[in-house]
N, C-alpha and C. Protein backbone atom coordinates (compact mmCIF):
# COMPACT_ATOMS: atom_id res chain seq x y z
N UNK A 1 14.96 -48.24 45.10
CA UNK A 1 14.00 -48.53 44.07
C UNK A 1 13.78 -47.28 43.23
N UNK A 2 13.74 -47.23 42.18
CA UNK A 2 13.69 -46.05 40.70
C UNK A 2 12.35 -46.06 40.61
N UNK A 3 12.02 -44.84 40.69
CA UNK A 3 10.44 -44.67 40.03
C UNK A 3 10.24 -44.61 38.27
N UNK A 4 9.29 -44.70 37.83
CA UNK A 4 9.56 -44.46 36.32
C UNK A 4 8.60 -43.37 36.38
N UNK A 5 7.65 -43.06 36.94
CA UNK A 5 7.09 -41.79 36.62
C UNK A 5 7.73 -40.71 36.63
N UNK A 6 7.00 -39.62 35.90
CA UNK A 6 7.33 -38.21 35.87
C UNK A 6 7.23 -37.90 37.19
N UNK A 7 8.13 -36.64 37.24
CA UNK A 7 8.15 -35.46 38.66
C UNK A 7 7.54 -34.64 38.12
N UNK A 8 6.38 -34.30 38.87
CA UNK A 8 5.43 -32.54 38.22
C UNK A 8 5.81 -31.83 39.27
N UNK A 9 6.00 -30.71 39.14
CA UNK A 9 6.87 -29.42 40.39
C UNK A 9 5.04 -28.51 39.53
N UNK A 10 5.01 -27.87 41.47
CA UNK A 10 3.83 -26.78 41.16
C UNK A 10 3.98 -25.93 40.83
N UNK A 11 5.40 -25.56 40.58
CA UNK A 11 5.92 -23.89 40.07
C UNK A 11 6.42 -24.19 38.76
N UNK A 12 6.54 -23.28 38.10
CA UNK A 12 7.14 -23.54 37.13
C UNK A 12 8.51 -23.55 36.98
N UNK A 13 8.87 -24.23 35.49
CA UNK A 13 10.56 -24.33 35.89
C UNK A 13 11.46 -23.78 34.70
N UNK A 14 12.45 -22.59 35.09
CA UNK A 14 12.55 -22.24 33.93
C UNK A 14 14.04 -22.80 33.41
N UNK A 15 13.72 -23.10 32.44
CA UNK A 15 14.99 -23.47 31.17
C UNK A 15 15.64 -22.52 30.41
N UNK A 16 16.70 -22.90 30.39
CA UNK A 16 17.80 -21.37 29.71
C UNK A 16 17.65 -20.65 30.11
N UNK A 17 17.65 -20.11 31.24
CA UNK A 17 17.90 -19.06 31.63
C UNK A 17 19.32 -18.74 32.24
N UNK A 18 20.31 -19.44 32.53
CA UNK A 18 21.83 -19.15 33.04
C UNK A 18 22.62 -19.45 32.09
N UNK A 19 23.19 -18.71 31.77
CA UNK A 19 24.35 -18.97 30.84
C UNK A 19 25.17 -19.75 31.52
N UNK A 20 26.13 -20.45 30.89
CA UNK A 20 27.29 -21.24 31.34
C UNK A 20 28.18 -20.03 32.02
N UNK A 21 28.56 -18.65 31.75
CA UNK A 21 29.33 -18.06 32.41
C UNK A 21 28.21 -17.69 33.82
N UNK A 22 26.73 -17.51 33.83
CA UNK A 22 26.21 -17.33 34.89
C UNK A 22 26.81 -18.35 36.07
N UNK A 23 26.22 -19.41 35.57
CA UNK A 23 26.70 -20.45 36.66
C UNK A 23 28.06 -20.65 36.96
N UNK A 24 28.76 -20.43 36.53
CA UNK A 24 30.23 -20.73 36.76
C UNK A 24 30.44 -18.79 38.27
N UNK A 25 30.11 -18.20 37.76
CA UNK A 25 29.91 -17.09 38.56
C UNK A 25 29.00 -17.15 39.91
N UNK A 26 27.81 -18.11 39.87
CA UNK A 26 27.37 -18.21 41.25
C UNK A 26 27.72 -19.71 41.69
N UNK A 27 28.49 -20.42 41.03
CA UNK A 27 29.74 -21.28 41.99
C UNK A 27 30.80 -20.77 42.22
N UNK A 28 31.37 -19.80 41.57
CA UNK A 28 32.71 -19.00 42.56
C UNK A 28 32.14 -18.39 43.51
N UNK A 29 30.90 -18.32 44.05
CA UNK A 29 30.49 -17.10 45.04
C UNK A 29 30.69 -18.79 46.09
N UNK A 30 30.10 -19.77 45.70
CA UNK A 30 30.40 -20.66 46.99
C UNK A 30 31.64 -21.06 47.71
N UNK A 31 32.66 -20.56 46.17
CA UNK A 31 34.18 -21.22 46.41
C UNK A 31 34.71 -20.10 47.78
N UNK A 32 33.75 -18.71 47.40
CA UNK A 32 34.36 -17.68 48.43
C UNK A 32 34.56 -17.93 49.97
N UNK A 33 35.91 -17.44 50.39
CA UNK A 33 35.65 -17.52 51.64
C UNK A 33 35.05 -16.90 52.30
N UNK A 34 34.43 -17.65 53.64
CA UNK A 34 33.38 -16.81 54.03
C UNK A 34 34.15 -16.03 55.62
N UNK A 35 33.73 -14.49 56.06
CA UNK A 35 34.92 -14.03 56.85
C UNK A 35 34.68 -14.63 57.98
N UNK A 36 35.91 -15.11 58.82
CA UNK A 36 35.92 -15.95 60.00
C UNK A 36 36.46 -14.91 61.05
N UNK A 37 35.48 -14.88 62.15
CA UNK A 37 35.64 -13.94 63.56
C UNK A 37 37.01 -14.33 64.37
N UNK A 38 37.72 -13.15 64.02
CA UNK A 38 38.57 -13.52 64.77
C UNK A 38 39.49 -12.09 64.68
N UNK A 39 40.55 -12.06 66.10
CA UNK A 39 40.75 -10.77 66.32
C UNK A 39 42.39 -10.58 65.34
N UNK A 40 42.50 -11.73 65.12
CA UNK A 40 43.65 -11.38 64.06
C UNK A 40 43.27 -10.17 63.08
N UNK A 41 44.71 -9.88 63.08
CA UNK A 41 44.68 -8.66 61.50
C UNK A 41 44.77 -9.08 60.11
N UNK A 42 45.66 -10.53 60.03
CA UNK A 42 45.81 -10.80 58.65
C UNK A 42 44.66 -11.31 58.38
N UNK A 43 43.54 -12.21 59.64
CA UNK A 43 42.13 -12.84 58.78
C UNK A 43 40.88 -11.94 58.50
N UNK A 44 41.50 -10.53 59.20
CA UNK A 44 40.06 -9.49 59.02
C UNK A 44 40.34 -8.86 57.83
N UNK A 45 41.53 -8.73 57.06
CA UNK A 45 42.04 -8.36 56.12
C UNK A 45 41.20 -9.02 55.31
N UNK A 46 42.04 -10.46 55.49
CA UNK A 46 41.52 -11.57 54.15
C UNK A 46 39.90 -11.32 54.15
N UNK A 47 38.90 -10.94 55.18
CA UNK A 47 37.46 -11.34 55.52
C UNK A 47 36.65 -10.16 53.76
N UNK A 48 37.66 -8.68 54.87
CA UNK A 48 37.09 -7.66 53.97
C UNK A 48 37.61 -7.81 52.60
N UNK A 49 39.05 -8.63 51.99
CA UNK A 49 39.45 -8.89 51.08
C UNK A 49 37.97 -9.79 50.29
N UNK A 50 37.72 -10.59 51.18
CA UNK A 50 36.57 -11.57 50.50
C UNK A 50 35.47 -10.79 50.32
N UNK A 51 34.98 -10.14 51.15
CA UNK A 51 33.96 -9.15 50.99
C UNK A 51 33.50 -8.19 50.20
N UNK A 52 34.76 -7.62 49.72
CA UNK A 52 34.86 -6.36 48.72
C UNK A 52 35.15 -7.88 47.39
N UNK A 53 36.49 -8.46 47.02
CA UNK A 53 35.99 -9.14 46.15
C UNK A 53 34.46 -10.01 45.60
N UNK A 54 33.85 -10.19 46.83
CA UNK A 54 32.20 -10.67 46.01
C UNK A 54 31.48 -9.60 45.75
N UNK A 55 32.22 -8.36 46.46
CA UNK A 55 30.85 -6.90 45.97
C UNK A 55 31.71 -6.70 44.48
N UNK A 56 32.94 -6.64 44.16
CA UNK A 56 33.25 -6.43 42.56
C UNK A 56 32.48 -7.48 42.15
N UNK A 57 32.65 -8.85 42.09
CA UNK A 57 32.00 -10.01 41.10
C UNK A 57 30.42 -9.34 40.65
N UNK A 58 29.72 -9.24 41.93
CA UNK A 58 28.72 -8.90 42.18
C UNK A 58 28.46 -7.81 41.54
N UNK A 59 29.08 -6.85 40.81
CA UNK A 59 28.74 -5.69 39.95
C UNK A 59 29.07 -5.82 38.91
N UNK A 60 30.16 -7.18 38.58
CA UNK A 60 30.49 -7.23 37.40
C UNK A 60 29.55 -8.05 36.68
N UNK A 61 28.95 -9.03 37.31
CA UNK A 61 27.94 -9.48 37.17
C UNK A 61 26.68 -9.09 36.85
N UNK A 62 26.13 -8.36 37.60
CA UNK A 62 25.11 -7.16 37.54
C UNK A 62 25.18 -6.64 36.20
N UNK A 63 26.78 -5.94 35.74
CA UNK A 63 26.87 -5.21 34.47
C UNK A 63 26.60 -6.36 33.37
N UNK A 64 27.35 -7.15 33.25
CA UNK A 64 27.00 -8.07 32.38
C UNK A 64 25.68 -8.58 31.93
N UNK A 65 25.12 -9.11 33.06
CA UNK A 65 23.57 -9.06 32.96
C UNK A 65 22.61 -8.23 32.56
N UNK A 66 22.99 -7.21 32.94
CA UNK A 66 22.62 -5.64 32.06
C UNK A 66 22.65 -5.74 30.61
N UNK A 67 23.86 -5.93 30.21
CA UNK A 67 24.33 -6.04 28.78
C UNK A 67 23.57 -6.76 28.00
N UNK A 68 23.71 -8.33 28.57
CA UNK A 68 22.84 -9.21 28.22
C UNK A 68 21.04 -8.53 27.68
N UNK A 69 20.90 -8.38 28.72
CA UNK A 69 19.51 -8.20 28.80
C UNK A 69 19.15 -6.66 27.82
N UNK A 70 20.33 -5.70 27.45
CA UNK A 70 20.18 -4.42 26.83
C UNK A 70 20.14 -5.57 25.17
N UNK A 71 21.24 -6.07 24.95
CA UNK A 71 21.25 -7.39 23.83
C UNK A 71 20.06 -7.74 23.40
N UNK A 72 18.96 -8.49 24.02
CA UNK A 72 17.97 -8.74 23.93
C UNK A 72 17.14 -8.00 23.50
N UNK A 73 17.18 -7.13 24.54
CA UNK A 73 15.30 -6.04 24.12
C UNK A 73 16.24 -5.45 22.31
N UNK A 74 17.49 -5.35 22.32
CA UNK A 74 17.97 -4.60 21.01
C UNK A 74 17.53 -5.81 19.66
N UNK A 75 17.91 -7.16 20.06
CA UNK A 75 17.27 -7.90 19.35
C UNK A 75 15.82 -8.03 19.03
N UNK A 76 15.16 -7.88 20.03
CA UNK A 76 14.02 -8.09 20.23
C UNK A 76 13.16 -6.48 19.35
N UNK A 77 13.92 -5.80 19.55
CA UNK A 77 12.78 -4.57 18.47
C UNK A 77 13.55 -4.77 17.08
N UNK A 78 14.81 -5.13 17.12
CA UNK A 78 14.98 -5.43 15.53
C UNK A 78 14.34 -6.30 14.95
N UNK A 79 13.92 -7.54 15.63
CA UNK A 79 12.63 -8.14 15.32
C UNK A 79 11.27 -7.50 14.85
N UNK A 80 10.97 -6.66 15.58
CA UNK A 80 10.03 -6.33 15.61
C UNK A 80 9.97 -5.21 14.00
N UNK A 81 10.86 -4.29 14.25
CA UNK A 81 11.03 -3.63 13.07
C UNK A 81 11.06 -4.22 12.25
N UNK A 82 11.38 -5.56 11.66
CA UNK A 82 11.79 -6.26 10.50
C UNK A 82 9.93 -6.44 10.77
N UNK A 83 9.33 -7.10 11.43
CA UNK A 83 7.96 -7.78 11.11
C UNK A 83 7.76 -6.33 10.64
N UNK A 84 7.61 -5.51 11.42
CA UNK A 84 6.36 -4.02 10.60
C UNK A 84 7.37 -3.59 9.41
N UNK A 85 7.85 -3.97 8.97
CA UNK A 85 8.63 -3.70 7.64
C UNK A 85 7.74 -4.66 6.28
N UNK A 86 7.79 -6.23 7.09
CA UNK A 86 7.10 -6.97 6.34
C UNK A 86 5.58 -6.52 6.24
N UNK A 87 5.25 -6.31 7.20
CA UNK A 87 3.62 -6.14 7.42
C UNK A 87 3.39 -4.98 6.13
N UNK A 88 3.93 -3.84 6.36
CA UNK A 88 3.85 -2.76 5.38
C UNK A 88 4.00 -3.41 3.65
N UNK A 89 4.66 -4.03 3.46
CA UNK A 89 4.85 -4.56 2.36
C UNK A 89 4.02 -5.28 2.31
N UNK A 90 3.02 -6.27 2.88
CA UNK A 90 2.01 -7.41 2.98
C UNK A 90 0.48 -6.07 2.64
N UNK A 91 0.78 -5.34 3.40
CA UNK A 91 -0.21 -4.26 3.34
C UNK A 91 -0.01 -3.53 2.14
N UNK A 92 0.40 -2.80 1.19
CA UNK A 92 0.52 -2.79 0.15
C UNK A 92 0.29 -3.38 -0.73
N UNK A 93 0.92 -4.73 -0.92
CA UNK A 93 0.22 -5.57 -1.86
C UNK A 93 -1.18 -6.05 -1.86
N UNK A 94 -1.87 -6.27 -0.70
CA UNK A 94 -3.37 -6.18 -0.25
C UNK A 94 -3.87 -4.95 -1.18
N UNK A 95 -3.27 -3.68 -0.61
CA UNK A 95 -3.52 -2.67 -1.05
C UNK A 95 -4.09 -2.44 -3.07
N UNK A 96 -2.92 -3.20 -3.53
CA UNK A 96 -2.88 -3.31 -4.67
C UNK A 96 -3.92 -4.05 -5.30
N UNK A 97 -3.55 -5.22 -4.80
CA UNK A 97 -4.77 -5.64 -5.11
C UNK A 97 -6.32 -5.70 -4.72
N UNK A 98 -6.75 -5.03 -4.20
CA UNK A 98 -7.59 -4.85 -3.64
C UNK A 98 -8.12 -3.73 -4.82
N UNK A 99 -7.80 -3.24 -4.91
CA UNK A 99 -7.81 -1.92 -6.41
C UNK A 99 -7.86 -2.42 -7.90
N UNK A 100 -7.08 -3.18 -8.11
CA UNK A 100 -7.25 -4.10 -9.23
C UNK A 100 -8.56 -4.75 -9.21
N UNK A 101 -8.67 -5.56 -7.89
CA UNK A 101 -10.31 -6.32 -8.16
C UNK A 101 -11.43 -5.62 -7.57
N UNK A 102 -11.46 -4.04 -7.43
CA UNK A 102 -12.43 -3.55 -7.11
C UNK A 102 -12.48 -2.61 -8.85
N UNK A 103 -11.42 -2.12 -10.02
CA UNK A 103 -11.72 -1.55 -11.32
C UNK A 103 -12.37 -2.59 -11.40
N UNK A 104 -11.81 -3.80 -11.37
CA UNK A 104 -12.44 -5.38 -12.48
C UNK A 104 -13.53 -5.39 -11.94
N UNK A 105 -14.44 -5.48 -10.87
CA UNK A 105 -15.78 -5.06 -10.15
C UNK A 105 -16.58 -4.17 -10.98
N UNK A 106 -15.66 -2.98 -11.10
CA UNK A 106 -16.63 -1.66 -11.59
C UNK A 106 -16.59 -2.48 -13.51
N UNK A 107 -15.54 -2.45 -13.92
CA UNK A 107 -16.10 -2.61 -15.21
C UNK A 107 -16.84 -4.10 -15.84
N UNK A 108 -17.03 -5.20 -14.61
CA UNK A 108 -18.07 -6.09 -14.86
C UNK A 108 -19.29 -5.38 -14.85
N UNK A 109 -19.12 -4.41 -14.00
CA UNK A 109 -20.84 -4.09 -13.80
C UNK A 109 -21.12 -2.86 -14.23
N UNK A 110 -20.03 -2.59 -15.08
CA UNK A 110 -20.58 -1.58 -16.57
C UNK A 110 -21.09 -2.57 -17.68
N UNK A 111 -20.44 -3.44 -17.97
CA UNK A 111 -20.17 -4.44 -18.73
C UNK A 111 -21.65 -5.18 -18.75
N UNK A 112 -22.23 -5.12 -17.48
CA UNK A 112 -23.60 -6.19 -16.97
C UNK A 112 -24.61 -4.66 -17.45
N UNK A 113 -24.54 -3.57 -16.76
CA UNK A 113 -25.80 -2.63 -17.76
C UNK A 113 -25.76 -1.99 -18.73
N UNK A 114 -24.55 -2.10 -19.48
CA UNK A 114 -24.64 -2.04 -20.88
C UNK A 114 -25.25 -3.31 -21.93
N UNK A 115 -25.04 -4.10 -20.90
CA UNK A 115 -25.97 -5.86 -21.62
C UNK A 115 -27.36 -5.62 -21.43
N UNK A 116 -27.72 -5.35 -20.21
CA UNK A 116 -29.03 -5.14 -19.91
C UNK A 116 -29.73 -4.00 -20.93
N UNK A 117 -29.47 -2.92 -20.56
CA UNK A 117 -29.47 -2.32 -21.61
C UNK A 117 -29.88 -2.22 -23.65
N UNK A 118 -28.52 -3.27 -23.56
CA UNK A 118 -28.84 -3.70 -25.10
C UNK A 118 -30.19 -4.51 -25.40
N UNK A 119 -29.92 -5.65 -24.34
CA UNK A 119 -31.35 -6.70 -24.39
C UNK A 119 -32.40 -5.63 -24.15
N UNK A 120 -32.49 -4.79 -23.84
CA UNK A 120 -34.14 -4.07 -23.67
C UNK A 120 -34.30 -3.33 -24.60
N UNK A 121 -33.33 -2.67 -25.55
CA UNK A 121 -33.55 -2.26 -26.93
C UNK A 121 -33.92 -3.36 -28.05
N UNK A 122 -33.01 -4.37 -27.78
CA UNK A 122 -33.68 -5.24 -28.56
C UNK A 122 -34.83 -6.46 -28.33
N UNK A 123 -35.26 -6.26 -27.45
CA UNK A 123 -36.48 -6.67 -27.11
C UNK A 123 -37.48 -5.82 -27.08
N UNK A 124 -37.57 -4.46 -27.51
CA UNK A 124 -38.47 -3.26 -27.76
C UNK A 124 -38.37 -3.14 -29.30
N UNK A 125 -37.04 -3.79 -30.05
CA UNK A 125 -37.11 -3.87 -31.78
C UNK A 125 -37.70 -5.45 -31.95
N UNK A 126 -37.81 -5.61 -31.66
CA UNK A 126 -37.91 -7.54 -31.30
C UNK A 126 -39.82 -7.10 -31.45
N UNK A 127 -40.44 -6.77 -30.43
CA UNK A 127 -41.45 -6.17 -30.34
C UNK A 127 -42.10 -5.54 -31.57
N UNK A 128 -41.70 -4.86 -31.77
CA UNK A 128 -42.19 -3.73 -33.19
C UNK A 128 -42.50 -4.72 -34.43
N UNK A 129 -40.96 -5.19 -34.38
CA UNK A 129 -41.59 -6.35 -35.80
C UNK A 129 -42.22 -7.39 -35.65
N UNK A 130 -42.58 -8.19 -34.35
CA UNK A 130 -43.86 -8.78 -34.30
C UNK A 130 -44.96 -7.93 -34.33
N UNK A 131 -45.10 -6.82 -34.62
CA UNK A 131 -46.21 -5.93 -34.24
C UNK A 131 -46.68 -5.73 -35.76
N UNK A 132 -45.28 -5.56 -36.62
CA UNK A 132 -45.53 -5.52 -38.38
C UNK A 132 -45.50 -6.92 -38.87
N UNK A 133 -44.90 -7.67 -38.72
CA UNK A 133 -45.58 -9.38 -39.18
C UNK A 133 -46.59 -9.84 -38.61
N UNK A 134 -47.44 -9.44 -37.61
CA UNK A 134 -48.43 -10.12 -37.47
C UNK A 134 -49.54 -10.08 -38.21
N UNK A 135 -49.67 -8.64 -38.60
CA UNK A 135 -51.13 -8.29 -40.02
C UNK A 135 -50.91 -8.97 -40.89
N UNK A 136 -49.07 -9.27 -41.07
CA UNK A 136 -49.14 -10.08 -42.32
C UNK A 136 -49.58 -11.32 -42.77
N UNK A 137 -49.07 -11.84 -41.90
CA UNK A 137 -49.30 -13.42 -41.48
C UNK A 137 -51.04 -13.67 -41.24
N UNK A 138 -51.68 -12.78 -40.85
CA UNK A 138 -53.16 -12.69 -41.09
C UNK A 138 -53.96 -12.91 -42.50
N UNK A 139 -53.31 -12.38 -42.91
CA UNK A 139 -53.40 -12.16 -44.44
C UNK A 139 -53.29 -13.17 -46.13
């Protein structure tokens, strides 16, 4: 009988992580023979023959994986260099503008007490000549 539910595993499970040449490398380690006790000379031969061949695989492996993994972190900061390349350029233009709308800031608010300004001169001339039309208009 087939279940249709999901399988949940309590560990986690990781994906991509073996290359196709990984796995093909830890199924030749099963294909190996494994050394069989015995007082013959040609099978203690073949044993250490098997033995020393899985310690080469086994380093060649090792190196490779090395490689791999030197590959990576080399990818992985060229990444990184490219983002703080962008960032610097993102930061700059911030930069820029940030300067642009902090002049346009300063000369609104030259712009705002030189208005102020004007209106209180002319609301102090504004003043005066109601001060000389009013006798007139009395009159």
């Amino acid at each position: 009988m087939m279940f249709e539910e999901p399988v949940h595993y309590h560990l986690p499970v990781l994906e991509d992580v073996l290359s196709p040449s990984d796995i093909h490398e830890i199924l030749s380690f099963l294909h190996t023979e494994l050394p069989v006790q015995s007082t013959s000379g040609s099978e203690t031969t073949r044993s250490v023959f098997s033995l020393e061949e899985r310690k080469r695989r086994r380093k060649v492996s090792n190196r490779e994986s090395a490689r791999r993994s030197r590959f990576r972190k080399k990818k992985h900061l060229d990444n990184l260099t490219d983002q703080v390349d962008q960032l610097k350029v993102e930061n700059r233009e911030l930069k820029n503008r940030l300067y642009v709308a902090t002049h346009q800031c300063q000369a609104a608010q030259s712009e705002t007490d030189r208005l102020i300004l004007e209106s209180f001169v002319l609301q102090q001339k504004l003043a005066s000549l109601c001060q000389i039309l009013y006798p007139m208009q009395l009159q």
